[in-house]
PDB file of N, CA and C in Angstrom:
ATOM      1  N   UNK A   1       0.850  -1.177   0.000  1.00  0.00           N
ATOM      2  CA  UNK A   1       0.000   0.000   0.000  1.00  0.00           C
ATOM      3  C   UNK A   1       0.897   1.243   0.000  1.00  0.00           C
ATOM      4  N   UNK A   2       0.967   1.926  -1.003  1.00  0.00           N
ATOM      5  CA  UNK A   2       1.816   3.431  -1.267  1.00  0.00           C
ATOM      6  C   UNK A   2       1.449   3.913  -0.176  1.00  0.00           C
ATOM      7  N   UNK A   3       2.306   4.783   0.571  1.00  0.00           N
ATOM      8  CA  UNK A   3       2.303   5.952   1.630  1.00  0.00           C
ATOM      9  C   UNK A   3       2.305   5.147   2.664  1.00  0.00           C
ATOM     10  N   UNK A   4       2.540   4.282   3.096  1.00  0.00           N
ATOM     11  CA  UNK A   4       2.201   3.558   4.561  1.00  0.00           C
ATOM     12  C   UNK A   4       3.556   3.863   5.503  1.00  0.00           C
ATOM     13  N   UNK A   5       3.383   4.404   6.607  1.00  0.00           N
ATOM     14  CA  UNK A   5       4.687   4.279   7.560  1.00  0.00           C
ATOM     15  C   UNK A   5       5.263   2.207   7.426  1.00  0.00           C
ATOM     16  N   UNK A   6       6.205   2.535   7.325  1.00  0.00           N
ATOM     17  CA  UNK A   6       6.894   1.566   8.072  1.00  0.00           C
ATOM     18  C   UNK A   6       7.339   1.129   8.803  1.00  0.00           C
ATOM     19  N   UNK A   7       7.960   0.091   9.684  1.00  0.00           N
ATOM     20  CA  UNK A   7       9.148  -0.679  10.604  1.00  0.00           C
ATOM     21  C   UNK A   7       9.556  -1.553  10.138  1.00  0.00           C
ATOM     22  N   UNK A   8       9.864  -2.362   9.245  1.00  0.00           N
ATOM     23  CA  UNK A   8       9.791  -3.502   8.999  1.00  0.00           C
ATOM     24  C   UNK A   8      11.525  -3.166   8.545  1.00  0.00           C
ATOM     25  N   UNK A   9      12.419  -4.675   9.509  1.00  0.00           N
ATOM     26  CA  UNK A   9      13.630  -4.522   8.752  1.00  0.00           C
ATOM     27  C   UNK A   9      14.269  -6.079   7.995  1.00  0.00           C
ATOM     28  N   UNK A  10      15.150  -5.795   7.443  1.00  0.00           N
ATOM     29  CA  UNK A  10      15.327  -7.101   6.960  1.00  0.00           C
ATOM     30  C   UNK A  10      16.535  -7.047   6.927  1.00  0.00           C
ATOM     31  N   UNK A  11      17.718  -8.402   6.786  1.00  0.00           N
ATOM     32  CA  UNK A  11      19.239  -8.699   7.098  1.00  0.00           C
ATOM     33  C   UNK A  11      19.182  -9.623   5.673  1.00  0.00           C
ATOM     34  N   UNK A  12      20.152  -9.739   4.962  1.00  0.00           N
ATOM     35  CA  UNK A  12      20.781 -10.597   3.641  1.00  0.00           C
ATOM     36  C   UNK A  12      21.586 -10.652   4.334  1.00  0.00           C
ATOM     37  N   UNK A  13      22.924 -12.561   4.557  1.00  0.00           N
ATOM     38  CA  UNK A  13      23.991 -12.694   5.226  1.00  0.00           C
ATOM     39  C   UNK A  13      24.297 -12.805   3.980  1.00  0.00           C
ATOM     40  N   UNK A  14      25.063 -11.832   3.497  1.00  0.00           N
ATOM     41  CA  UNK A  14      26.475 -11.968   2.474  1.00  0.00           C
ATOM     42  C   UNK A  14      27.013 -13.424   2.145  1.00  0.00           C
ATOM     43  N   UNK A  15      27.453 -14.165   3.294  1.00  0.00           N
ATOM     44  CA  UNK A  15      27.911 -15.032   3.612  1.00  0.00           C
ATOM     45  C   UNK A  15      27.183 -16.446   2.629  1.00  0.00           C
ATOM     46  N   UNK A  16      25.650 -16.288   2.325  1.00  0.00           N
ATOM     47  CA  UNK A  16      24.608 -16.948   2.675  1.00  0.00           C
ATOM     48  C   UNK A  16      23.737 -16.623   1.588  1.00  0.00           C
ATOM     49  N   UNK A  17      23.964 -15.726   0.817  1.00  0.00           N
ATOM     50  CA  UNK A  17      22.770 -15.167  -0.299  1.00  0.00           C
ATOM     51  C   UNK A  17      21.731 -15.926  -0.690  1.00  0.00           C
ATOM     52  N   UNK A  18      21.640 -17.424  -0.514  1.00  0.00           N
ATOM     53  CA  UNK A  18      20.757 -18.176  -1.375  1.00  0.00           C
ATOM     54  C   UNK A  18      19.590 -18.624  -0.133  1.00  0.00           C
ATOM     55  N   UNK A  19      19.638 -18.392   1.192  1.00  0.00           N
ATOM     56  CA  UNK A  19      19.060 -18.323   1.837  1.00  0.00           C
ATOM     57  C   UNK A  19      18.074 -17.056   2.526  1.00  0.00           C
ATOM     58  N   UNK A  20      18.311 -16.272   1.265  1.00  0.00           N
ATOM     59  CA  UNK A  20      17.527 -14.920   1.171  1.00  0.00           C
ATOM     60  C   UNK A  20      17.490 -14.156   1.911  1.00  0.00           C
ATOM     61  N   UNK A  21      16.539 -12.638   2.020  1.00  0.00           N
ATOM     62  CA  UNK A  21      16.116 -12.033   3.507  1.00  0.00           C
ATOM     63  C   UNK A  21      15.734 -12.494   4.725  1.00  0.00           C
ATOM     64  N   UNK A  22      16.305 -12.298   5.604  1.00  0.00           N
ATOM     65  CA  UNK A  22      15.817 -12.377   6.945  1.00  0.00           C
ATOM     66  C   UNK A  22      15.072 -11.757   7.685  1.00  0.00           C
ATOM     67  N   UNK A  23      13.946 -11.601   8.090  1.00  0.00           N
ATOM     68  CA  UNK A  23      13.414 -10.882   9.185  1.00  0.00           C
ATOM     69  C   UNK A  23      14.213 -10.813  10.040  1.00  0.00           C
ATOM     70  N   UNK A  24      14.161  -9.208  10.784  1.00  0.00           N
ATOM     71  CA  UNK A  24      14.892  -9.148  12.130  1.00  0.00           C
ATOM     72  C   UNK A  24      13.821  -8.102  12.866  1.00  0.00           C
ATOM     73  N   UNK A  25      14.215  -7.803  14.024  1.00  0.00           N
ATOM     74  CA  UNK A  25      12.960  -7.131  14.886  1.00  0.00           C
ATOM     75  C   UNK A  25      12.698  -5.726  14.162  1.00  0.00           C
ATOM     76  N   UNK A  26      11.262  -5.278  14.176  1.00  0.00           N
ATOM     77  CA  UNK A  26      11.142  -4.079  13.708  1.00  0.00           C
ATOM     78  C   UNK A  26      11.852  -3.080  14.564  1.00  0.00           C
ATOM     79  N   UNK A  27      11.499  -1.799  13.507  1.00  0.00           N
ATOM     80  CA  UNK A  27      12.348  -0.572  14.394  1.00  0.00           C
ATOM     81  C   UNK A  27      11.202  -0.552  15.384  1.00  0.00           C
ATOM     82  N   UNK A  28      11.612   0.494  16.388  1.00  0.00           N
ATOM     83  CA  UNK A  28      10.257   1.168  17.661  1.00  0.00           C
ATOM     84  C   UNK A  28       9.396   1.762  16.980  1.00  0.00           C
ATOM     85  N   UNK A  29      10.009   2.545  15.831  1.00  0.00           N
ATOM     86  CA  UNK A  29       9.073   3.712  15.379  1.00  0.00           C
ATOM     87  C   UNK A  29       9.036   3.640  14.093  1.00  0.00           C
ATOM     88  N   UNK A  30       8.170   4.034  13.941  1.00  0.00           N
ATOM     89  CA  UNK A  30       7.018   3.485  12.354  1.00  0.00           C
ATOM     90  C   UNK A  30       7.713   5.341  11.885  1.00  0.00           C
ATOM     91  N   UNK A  31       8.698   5.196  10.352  1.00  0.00           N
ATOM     92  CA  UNK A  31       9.186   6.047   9.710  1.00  0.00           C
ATOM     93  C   UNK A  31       9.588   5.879   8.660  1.00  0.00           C
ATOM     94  N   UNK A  32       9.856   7.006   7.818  1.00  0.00           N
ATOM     95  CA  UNK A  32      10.470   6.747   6.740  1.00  0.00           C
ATOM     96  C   UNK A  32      11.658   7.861   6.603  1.00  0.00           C
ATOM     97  N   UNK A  33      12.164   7.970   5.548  1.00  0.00           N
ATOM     98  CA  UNK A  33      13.379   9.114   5.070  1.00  0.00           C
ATOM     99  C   UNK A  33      14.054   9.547   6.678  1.00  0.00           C
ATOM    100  N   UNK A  34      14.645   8.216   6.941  1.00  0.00           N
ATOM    101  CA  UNK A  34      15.237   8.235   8.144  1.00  0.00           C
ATOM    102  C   UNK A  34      17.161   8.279   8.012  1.00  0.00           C
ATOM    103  N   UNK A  35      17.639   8.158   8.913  1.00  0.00           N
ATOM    104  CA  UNK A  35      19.318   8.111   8.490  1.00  0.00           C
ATOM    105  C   UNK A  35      19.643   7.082   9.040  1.00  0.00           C
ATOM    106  N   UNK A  36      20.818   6.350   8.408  1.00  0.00           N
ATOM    107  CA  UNK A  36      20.909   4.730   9.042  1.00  0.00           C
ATOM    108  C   UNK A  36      22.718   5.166   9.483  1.00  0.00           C
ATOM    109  N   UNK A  37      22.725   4.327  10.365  1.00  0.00           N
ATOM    110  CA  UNK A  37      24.805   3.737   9.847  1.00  0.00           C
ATOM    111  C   UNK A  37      25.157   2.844  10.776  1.00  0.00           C
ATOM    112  N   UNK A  38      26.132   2.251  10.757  1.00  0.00           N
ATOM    113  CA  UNK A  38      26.521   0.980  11.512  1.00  0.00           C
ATOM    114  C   UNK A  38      27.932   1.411  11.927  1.00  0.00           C
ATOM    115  N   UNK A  39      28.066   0.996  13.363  1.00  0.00           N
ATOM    116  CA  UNK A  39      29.474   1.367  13.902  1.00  0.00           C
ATOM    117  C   UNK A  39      29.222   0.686  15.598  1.00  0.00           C
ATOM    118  N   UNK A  40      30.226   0.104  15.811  1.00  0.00           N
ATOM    119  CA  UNK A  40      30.307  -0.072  17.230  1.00  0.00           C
ATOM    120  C   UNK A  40      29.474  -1.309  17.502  1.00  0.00           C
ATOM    121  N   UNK A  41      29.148  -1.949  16.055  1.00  0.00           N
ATOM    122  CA  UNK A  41      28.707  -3.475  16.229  1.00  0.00           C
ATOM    123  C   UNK A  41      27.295  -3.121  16.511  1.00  0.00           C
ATOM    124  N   UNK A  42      26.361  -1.583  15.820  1.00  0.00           N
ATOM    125  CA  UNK A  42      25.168  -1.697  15.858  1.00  0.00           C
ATOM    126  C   UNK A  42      24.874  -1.188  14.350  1.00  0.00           C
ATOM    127  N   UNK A  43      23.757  -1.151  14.643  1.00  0.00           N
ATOM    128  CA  UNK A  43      23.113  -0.472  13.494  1.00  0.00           C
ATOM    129  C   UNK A  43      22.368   0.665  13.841  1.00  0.00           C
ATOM    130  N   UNK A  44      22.146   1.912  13.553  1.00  0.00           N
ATOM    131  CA  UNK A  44      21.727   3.072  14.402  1.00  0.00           C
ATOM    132  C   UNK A  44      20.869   3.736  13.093  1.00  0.00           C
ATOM    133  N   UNK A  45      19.505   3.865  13.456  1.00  0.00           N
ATOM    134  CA  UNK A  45      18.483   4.330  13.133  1.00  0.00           C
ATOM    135  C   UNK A  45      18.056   5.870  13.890  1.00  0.00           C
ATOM    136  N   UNK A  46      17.696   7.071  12.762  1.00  0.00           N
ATOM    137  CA  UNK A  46      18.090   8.348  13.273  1.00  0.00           C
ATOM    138  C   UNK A  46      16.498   9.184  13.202  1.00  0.00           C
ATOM    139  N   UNK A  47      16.070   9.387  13.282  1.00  0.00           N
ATOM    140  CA  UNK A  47      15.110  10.802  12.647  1.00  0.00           C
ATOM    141  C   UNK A  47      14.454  10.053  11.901  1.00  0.00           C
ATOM    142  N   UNK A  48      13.738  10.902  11.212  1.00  0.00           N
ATOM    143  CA  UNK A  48      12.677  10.704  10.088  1.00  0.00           C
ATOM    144  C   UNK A  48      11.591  11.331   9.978  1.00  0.00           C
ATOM    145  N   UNK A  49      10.351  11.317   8.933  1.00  0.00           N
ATOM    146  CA  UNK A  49       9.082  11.369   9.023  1.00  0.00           C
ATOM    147  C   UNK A  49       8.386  10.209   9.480  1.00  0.00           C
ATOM    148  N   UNK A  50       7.422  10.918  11.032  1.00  0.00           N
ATOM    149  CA  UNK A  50       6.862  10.132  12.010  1.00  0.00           C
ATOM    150  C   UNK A  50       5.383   9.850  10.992  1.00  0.00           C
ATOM    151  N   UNK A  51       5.199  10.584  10.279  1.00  0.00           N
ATOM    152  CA  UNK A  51       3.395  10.416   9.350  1.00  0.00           C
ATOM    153  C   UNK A  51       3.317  11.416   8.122  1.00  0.00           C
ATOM    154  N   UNK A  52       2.604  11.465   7.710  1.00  0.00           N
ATOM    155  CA  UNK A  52       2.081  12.712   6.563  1.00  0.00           C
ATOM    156  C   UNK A  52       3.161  13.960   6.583  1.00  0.00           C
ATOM    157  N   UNK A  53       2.579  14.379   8.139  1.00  0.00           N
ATOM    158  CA  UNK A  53       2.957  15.723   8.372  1.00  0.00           C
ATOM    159  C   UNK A  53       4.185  15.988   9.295  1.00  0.00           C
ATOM    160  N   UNK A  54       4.414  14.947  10.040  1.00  0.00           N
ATOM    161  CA  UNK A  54       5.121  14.847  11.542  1.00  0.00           C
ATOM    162  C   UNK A  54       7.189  14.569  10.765  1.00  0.00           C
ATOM    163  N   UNK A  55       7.441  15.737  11.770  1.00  0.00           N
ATOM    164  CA  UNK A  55       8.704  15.363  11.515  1.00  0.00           C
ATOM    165  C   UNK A  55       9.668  14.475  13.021  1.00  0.00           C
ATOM    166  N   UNK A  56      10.205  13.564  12.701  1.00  0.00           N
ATOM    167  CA  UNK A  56      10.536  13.216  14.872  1.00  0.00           C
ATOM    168  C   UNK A  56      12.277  13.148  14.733  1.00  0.00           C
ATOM    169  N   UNK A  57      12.137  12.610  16.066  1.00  0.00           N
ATOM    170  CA  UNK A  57      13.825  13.095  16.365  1.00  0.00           C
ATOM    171  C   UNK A  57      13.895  11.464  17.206  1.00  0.00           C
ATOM    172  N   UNK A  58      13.435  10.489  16.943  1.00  0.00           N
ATOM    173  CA  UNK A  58      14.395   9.407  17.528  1.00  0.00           C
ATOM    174  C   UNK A  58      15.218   9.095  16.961  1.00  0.00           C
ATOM    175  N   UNK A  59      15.910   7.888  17.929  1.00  0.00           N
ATOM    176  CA  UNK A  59      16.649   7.077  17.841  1.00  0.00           C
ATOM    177  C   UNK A  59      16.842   6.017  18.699  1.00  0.00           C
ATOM    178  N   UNK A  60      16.960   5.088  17.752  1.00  0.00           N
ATOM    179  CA  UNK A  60      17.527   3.735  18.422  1.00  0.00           C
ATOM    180  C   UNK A  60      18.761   2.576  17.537  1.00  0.00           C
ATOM    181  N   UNK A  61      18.767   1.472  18.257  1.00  0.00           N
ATOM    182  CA  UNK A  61      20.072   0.899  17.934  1.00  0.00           C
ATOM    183  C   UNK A  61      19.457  -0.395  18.037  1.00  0.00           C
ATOM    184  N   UNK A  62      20.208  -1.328  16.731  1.00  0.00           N
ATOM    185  CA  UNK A  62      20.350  -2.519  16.925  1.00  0.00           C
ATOM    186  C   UNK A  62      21.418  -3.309  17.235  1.00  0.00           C
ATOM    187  N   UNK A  63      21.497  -4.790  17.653  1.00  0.00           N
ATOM    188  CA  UNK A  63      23.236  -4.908  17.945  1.00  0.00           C
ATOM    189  C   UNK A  63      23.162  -5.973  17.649  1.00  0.00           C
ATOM    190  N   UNK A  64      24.490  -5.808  16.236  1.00  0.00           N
ATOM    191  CA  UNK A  64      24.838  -6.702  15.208  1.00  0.00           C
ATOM    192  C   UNK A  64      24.975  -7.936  15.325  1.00  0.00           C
ATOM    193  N   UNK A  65      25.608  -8.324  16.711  1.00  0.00           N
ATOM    194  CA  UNK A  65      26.080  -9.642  16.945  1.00  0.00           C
ATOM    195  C   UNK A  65      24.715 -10.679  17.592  1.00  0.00           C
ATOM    196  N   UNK A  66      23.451  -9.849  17.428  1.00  0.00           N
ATOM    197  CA  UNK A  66      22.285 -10.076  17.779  1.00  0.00           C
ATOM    198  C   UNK A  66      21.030  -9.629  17.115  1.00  0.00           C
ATOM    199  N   UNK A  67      21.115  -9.838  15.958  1.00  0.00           N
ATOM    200  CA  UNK A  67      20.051  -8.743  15.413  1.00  0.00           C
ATOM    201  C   UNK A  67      18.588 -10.001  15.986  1.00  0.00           C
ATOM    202  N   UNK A  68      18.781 -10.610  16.344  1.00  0.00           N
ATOM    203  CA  UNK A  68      17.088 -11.166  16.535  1.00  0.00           C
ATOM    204  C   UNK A  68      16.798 -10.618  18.048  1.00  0.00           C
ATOM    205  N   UNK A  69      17.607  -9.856  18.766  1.00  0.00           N
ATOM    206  CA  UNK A  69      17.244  -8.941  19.580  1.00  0.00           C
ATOM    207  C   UNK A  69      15.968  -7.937  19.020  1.00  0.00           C
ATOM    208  N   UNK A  70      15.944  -7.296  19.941  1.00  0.00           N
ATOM    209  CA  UNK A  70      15.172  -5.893  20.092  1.00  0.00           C
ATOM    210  C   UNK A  70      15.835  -4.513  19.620  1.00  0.00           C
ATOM    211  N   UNK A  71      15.117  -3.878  19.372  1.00  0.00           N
ATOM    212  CA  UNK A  71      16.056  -2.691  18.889  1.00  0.00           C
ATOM    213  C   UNK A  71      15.729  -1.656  20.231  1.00  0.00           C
ATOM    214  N   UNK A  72      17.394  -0.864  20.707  1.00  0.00           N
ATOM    215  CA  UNK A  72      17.331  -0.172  22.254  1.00  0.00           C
ATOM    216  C   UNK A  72      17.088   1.224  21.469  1.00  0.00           C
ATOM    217  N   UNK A  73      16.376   2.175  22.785  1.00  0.00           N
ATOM    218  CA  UNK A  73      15.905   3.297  22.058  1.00  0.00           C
ATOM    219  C   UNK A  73      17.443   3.760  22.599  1.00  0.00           C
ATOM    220  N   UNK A  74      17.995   4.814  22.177  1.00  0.00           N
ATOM    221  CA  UNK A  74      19.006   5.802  22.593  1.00  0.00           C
ATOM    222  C   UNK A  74      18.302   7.315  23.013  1.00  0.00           C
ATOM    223  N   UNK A  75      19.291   8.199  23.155  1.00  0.00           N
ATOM    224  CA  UNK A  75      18.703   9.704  23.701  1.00  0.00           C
ATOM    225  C   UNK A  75      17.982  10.165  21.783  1.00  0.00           C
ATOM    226  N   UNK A  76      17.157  10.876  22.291  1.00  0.00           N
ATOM    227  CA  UNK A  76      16.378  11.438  20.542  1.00  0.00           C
ATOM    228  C   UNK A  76      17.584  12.676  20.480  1.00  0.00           C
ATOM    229  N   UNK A  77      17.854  12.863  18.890  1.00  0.00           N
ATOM    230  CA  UNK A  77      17.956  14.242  18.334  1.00  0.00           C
ATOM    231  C   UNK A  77      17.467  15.195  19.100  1.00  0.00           C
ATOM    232  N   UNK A  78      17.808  16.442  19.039  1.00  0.00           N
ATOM    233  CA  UNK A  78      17.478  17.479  19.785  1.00  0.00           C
ATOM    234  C   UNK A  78      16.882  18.186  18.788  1.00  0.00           C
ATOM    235  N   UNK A  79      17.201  18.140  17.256  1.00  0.00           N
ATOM    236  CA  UNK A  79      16.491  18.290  16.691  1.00  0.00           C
ATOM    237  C   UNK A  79      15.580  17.562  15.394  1.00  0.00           C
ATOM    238  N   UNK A  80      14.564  17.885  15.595  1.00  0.00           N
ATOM    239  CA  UNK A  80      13.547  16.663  14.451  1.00  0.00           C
ATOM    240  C   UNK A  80      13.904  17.123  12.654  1.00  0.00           C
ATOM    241  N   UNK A  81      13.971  16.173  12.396  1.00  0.00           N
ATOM    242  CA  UNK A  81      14.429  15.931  11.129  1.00  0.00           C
ATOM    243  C   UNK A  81      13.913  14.914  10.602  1.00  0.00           C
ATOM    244  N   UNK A  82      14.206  14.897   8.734  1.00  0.00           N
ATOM    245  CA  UNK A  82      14.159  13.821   8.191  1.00  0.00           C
ATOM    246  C   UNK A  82      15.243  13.799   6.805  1.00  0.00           C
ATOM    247  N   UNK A  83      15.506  12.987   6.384  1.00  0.00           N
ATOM    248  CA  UNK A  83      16.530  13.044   4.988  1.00  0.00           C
ATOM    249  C   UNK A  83      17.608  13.824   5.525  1.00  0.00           C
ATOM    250  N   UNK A  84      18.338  12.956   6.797  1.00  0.00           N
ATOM    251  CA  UNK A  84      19.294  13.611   7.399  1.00  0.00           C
ATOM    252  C   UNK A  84      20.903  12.495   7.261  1.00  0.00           C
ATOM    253  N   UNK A  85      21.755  13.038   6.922  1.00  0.00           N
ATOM    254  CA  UNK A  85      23.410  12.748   6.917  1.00  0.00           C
ATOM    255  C   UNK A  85      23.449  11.982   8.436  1.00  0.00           C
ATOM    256  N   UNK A  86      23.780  10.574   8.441  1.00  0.00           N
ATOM    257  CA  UNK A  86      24.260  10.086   9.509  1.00  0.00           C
ATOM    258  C   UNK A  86      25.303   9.041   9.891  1.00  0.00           C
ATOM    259  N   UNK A  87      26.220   9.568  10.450  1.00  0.00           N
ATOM    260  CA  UNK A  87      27.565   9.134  10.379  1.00  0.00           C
ATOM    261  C   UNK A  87      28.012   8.492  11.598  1.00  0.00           C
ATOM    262  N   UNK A  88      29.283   7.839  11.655  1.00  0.00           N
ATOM    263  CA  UNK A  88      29.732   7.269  13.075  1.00  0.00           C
ATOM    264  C   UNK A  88      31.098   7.198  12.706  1.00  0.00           C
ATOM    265  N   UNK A  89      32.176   7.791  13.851  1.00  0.00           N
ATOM    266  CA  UNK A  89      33.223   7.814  14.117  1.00  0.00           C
ATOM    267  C   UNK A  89      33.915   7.884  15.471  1.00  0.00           C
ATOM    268  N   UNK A  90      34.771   7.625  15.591  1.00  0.00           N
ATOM    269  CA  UNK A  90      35.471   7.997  16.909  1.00  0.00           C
ATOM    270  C   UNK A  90      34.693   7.740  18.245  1.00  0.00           C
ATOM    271  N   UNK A  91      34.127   6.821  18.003  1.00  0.00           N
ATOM    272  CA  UNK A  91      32.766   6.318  19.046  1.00  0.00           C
ATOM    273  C   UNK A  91      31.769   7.219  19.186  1.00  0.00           C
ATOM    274  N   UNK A  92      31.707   8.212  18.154  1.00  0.00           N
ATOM    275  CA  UNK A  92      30.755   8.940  17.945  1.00  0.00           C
ATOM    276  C   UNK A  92      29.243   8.607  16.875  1.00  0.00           C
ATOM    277  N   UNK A  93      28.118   9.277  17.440  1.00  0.00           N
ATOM    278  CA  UNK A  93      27.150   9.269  16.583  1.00  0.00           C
ATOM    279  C   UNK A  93      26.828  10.864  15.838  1.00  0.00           C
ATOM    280  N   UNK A  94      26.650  11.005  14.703  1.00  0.00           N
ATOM    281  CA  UNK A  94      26.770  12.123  13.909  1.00  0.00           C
ATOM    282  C   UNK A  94      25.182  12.399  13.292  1.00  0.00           C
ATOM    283  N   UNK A  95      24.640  13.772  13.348  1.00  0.00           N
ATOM    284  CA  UNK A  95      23.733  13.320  12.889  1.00  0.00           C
ATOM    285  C   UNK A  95      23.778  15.178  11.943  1.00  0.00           C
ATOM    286  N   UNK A  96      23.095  15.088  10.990  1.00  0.00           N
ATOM    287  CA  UNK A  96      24.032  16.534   9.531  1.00  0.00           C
ATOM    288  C   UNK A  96      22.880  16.772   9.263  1.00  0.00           C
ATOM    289  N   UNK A  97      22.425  17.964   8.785  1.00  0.00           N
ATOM    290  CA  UNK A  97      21.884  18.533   7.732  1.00  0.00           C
ATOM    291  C   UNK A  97      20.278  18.032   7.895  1.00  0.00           C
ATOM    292  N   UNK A  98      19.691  17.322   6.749  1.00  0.00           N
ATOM    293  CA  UNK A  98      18.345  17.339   6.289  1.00  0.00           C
ATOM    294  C   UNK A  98      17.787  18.242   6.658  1.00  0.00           C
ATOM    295  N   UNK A  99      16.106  18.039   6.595  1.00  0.00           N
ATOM    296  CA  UNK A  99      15.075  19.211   6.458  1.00  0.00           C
ATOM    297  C   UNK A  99      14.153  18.815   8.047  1.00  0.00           C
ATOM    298  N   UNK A 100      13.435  19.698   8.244  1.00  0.00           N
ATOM    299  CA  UNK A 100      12.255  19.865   9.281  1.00  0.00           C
ATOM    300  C   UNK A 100      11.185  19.915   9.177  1.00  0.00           C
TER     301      UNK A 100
END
């Protein structure tokens, strides 16, 4: 169905291709035009559009060596965004630019 929020994530093991997508736990929050990146053995989910109109500022984390875990919320953005630059370095989480 066009326009529908999402959560839904999925894992391909490289390793494994012929055993296809994997389900892994949804995100918390139903979004789209969100910022992704992986560092520190997670996967880190940023911002986005919360609906139609709604712009939000979470975040949470998955952890790699477990993805049939749960995904942990982290502290939100301070500011709400979506179609935002998101980076990881230096045990840092980065979060750039996009719109409001």
């Amino acid at each position: 169905m066009p326009g529908r929020w999402q959560t839904p994530a999925k894992c391909l093991d490289l390793k494994n291709v012929d055993a296809g997508w994997k389900e892994v736990p949804d995100v918390m929050t139903e979004r789209s035009f969100l910022g992704v990146v992986i560092g520190d053995g997670k996967l880190f989910a940023v911002g986005g559009a919360d609906g139609p109109d709604g712009v939000g500022k979470p975040a949470e984390h998955l952890d790699l060596k477990n993805v049939d875990a749960r995904w942990k919320e982290i502290p939100d953005t301070i500011t709400e965004r979506l179609a935002l630059g998101v980076a990881f370095g230096d045990g840092k989480l980065f979060a750039v630019g996009g719109a409001d």
